[in-house]
PDB file of N, CA and C in Angstrom:
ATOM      1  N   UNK A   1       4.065 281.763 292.104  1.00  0.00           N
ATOM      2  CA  UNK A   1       3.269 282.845 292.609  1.00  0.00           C
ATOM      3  C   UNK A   1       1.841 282.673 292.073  1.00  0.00           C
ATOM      4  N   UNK A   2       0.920 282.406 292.513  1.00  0.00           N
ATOM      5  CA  UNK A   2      -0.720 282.693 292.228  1.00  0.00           C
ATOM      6  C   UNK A   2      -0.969 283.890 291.648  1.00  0.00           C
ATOM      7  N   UNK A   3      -1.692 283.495 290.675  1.00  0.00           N
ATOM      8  CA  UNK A   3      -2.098 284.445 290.213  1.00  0.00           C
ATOM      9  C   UNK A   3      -3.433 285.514 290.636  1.00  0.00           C
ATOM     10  N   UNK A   4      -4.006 286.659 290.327  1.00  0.00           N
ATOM     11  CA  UNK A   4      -4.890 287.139 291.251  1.00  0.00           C
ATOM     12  C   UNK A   4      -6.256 286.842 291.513  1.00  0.00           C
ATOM     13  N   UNK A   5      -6.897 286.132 290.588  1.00  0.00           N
ATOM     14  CA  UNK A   5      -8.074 285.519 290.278  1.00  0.00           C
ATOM     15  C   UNK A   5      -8.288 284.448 291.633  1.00  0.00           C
ATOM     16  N   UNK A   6      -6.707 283.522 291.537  1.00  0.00           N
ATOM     17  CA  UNK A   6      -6.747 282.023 292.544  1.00  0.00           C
ATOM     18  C   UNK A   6      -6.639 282.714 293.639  1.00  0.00           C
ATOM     19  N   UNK A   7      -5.811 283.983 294.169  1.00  0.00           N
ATOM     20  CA  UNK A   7      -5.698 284.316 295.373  1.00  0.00           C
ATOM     21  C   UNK A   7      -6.813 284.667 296.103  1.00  0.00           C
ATOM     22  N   UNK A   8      -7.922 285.247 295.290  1.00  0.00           N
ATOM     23  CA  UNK A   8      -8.898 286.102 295.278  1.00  0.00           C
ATOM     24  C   UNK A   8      -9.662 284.586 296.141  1.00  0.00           C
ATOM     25  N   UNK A   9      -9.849 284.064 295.116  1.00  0.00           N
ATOM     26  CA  UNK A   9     -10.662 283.070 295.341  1.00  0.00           C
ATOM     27  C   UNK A   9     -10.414 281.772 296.514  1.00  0.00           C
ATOM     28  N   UNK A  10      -9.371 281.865 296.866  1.00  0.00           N
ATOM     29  CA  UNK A  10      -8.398 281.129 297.951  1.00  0.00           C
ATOM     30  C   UNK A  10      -8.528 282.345 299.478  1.00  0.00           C
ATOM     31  N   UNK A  11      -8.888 282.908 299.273  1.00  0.00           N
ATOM     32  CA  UNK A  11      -8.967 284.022 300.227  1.00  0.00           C
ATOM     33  C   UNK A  11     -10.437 283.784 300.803  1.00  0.00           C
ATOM     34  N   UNK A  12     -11.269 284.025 299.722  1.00  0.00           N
ATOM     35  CA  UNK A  12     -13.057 284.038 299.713  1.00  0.00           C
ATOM     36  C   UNK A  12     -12.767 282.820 300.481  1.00  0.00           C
ATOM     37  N   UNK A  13     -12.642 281.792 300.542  1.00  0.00           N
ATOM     38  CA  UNK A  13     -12.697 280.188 300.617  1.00  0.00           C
ATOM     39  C   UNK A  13     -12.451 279.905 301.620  1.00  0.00           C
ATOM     40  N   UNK A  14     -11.443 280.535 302.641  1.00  0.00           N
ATOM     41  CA  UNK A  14     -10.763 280.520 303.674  1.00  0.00           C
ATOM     42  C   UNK A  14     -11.884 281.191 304.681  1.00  0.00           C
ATOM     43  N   UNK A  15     -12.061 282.559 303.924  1.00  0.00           N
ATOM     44  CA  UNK A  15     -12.527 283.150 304.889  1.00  0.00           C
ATOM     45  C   UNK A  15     -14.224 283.630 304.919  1.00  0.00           C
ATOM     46  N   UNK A  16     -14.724 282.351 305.227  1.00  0.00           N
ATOM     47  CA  UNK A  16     -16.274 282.214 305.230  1.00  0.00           C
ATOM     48  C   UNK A  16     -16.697 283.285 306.180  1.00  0.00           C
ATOM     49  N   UNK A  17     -16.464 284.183 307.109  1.00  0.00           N
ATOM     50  CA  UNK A  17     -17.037 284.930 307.791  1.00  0.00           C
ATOM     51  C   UNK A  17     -16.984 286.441 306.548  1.00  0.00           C
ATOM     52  N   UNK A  18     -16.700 286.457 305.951  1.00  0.00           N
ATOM     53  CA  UNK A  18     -17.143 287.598 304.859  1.00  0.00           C
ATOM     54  C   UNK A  18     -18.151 287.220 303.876  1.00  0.00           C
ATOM     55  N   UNK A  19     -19.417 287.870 304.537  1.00  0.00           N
ATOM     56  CA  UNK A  19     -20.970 287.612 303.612  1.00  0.00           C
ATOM     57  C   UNK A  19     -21.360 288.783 302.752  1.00  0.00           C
ATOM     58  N   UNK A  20     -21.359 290.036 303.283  1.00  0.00           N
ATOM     59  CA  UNK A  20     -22.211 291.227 303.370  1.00  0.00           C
ATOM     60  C   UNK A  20     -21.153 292.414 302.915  1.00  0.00           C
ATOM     61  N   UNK A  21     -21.654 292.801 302.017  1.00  0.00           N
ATOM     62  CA  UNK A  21     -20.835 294.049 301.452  1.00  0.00           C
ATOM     63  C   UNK A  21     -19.753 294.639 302.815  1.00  0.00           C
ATOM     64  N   UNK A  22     -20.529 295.108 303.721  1.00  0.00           N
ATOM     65  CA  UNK A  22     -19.953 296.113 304.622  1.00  0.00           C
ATOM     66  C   UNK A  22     -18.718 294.958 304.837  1.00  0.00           C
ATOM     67  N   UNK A  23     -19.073 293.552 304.632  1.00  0.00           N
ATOM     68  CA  UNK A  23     -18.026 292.465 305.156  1.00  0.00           C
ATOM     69  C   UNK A  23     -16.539 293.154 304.813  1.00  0.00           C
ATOM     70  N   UNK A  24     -17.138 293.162 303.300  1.00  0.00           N
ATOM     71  CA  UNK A  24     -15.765 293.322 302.301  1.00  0.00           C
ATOM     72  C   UNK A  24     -15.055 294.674 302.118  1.00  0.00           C
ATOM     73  N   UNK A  25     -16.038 295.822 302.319  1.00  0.00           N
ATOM     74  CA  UNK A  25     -15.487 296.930 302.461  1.00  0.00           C
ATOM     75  C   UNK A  25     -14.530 297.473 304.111  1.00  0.00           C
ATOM     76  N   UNK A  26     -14.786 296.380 304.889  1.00  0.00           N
ATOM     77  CA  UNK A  26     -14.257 296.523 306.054  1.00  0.00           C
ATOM     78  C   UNK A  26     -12.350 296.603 305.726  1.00  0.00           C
ATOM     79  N   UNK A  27     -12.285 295.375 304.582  1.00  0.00           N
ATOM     80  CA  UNK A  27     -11.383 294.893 304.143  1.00  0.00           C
ATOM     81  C   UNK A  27      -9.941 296.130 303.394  1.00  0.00           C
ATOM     82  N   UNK A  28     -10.853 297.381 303.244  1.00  0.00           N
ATOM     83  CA  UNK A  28     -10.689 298.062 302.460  1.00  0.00           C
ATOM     84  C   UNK A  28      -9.318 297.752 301.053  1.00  0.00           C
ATOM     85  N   UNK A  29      -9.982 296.931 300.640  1.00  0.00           N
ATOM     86  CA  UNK A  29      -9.518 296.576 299.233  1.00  0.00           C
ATOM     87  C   UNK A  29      -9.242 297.615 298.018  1.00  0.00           C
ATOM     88  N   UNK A  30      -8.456 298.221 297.559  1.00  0.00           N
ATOM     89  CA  UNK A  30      -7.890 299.075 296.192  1.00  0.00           C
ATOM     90  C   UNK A  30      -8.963 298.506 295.025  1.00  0.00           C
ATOM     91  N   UNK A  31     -10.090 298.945 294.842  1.00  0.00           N
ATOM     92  CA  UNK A  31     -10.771 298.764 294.136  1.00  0.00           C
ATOM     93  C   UNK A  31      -9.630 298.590 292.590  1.00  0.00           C
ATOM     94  N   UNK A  32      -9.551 299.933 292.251  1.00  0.00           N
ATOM     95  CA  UNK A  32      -8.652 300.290 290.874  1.00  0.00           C
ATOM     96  C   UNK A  32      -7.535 299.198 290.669  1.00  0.00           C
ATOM     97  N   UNK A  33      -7.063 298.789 291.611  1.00  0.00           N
ATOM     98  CA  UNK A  33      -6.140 297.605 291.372  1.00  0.00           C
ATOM     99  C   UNK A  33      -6.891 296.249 290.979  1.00  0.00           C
ATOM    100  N   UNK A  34      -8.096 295.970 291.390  1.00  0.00           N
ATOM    101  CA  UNK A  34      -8.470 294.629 291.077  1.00  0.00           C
ATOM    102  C   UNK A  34      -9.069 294.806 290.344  1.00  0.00           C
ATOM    103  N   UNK A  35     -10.214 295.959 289.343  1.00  0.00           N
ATOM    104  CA  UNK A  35     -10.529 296.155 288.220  1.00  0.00           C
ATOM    105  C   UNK A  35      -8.972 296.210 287.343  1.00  0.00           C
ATOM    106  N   UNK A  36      -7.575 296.503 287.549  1.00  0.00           N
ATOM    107  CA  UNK A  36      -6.376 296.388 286.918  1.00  0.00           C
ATOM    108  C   UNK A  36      -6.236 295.058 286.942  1.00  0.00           C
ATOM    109  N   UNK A  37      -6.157 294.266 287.476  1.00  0.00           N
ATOM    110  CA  UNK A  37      -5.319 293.061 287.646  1.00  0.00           C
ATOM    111  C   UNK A  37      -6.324 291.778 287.450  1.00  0.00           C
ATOM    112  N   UNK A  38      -7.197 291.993 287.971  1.00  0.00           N
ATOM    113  CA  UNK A  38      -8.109 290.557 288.095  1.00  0.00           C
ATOM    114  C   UNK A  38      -9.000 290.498 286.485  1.00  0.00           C
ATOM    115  N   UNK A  39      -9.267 289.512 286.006  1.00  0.00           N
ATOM    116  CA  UNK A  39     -10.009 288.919 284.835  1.00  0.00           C
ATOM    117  C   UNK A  39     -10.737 288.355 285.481  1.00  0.00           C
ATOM    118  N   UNK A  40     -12.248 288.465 285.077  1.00  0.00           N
ATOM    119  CA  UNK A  40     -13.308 288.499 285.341  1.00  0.00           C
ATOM    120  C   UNK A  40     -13.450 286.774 285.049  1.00  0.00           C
ATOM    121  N   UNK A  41     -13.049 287.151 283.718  1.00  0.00           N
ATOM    122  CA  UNK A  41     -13.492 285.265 283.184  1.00  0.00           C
ATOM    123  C   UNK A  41     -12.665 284.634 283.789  1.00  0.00           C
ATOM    124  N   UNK A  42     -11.975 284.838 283.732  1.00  0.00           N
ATOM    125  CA  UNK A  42     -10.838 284.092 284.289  1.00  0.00           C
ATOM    126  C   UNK A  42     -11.124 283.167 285.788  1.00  0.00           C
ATOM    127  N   UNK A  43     -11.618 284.169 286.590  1.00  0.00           N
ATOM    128  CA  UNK A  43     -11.534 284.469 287.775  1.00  0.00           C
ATOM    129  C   UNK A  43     -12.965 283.029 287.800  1.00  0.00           C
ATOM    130  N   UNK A  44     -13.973 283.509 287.162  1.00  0.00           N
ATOM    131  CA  UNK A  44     -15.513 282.536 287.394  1.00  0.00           C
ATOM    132  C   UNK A  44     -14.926 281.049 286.837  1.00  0.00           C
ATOM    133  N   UNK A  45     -13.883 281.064 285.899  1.00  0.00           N
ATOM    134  CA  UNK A  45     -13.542 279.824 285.286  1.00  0.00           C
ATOM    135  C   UNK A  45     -12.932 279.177 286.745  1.00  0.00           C
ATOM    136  N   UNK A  46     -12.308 279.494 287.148  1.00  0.00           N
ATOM    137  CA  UNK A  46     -11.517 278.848 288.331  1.00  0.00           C
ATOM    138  C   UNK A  46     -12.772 279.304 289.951  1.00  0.00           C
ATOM    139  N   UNK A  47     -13.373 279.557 289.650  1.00  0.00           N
ATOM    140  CA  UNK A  47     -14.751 279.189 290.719  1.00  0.00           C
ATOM    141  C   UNK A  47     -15.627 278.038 290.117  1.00  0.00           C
ATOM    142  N   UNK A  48     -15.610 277.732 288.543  1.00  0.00           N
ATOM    143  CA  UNK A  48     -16.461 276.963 289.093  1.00  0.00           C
ATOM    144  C   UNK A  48     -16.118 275.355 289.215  1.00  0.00           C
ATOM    145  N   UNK A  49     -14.257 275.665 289.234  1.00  0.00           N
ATOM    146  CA  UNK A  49     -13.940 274.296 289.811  1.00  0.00           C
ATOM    147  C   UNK A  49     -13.783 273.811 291.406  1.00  0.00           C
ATOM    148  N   UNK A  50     -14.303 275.078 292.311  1.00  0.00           N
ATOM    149  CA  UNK A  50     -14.575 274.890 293.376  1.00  0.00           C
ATOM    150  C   UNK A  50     -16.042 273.875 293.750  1.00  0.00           C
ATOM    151  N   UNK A  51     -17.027 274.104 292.777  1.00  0.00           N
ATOM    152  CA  UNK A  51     -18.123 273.791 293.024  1.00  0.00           C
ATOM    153  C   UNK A  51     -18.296 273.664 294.512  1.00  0.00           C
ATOM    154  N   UNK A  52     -18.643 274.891 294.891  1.00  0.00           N
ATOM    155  CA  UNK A  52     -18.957 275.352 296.425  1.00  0.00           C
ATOM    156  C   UNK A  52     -19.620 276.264 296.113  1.00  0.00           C
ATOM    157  N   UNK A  53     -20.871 276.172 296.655  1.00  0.00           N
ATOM    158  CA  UNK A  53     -22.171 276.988 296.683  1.00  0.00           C
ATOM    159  C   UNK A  53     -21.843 278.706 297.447  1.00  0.00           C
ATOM    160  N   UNK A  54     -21.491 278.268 299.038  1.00  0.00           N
ATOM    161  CA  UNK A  54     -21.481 278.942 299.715  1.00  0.00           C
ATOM    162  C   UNK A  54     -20.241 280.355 299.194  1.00  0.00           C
ATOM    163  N   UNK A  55     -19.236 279.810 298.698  1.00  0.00           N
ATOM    164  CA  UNK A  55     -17.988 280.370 297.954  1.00  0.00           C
ATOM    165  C   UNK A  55     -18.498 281.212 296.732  1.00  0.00           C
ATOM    166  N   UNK A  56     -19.346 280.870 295.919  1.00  0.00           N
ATOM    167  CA  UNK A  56     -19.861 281.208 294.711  1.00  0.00           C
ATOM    168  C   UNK A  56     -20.884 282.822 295.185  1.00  0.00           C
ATOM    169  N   UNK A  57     -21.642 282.586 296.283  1.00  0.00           N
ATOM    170  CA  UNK A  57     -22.210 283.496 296.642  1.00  0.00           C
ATOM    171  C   UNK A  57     -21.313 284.536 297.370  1.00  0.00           C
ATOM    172  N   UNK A  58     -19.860 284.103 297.774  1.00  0.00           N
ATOM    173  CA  UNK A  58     -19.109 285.512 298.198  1.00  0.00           C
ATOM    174  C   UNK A  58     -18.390 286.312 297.513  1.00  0.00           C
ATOM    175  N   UNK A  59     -17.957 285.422 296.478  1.00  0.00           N
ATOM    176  CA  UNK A  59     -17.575 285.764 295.055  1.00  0.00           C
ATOM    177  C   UNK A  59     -18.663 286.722 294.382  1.00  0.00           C
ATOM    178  N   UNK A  60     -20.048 286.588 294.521  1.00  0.00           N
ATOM    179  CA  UNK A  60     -20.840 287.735 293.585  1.00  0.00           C
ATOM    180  C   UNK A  60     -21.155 288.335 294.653  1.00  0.00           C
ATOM    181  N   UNK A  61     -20.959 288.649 296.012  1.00  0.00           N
ATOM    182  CA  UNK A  61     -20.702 290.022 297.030  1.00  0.00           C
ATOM    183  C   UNK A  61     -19.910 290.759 296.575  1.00  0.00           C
ATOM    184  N   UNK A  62     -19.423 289.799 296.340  1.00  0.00           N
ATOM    185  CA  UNK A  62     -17.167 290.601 296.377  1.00  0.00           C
ATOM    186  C   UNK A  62     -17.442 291.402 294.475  1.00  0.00           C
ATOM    187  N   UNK A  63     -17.653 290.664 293.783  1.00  0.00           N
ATOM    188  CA  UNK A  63     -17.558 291.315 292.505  1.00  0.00           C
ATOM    189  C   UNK A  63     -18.778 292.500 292.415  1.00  0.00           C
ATOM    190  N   UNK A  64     -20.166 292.259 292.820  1.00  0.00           N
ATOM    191  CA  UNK A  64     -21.217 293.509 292.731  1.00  0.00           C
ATOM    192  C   UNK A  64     -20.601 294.656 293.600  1.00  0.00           C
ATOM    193  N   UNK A  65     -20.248 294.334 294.749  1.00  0.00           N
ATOM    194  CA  UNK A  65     -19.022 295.620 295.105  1.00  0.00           C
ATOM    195  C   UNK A  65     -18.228 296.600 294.631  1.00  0.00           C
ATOM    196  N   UNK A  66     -17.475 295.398 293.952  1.00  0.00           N
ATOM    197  CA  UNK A  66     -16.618 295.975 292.776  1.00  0.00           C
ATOM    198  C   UNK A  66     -17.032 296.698 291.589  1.00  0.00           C
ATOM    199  N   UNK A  67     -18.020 296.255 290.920  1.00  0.00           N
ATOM    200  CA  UNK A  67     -18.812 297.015 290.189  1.00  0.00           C
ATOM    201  C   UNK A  67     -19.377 298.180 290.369  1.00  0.00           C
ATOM    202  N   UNK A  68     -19.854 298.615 291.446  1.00  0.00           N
ATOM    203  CA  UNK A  68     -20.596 299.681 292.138  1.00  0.00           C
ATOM    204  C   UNK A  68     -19.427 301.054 292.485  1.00  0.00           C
ATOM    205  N   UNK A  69     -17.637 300.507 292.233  1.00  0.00           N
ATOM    206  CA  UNK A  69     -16.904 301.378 292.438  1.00  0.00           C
ATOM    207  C   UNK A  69     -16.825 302.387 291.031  1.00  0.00           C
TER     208      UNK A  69
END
């Protein structure tokens, strides 16, 4: 089973048409669950073995989002 960080990030990766906040809130994602479950470090450690630019920038959509909850 993946853990939530790789899913997170296997998701972003897949799905290049999510740029823009409204992208991700369309998504309507359980904020409280991924501030529960997801590790932050964790999560950037295993981005930056993507070394993908475009990925890296949906990843800090997706997390300033999250922050703002």
């Amino acid at each position: 089973m993946a853990e939530p960080e790789k899913l997170i990030l296997d998701y972003l990766y897949l799905n290049t048409s999510l740029t823009t906040p409204d992208d991700f809130e369309s998504l309507r994602i359980n904020e409280v669950e991924i501030h529960n479950l997801v590790n932050i470090e964790k999560l950037n450690e295993y981005l930056s073995l993507f070394e993908n630019k475009a990925l890296e920038k949906r990843v800090r959509v997706f997390l300033n989002l999250m922050e703002h909850v």
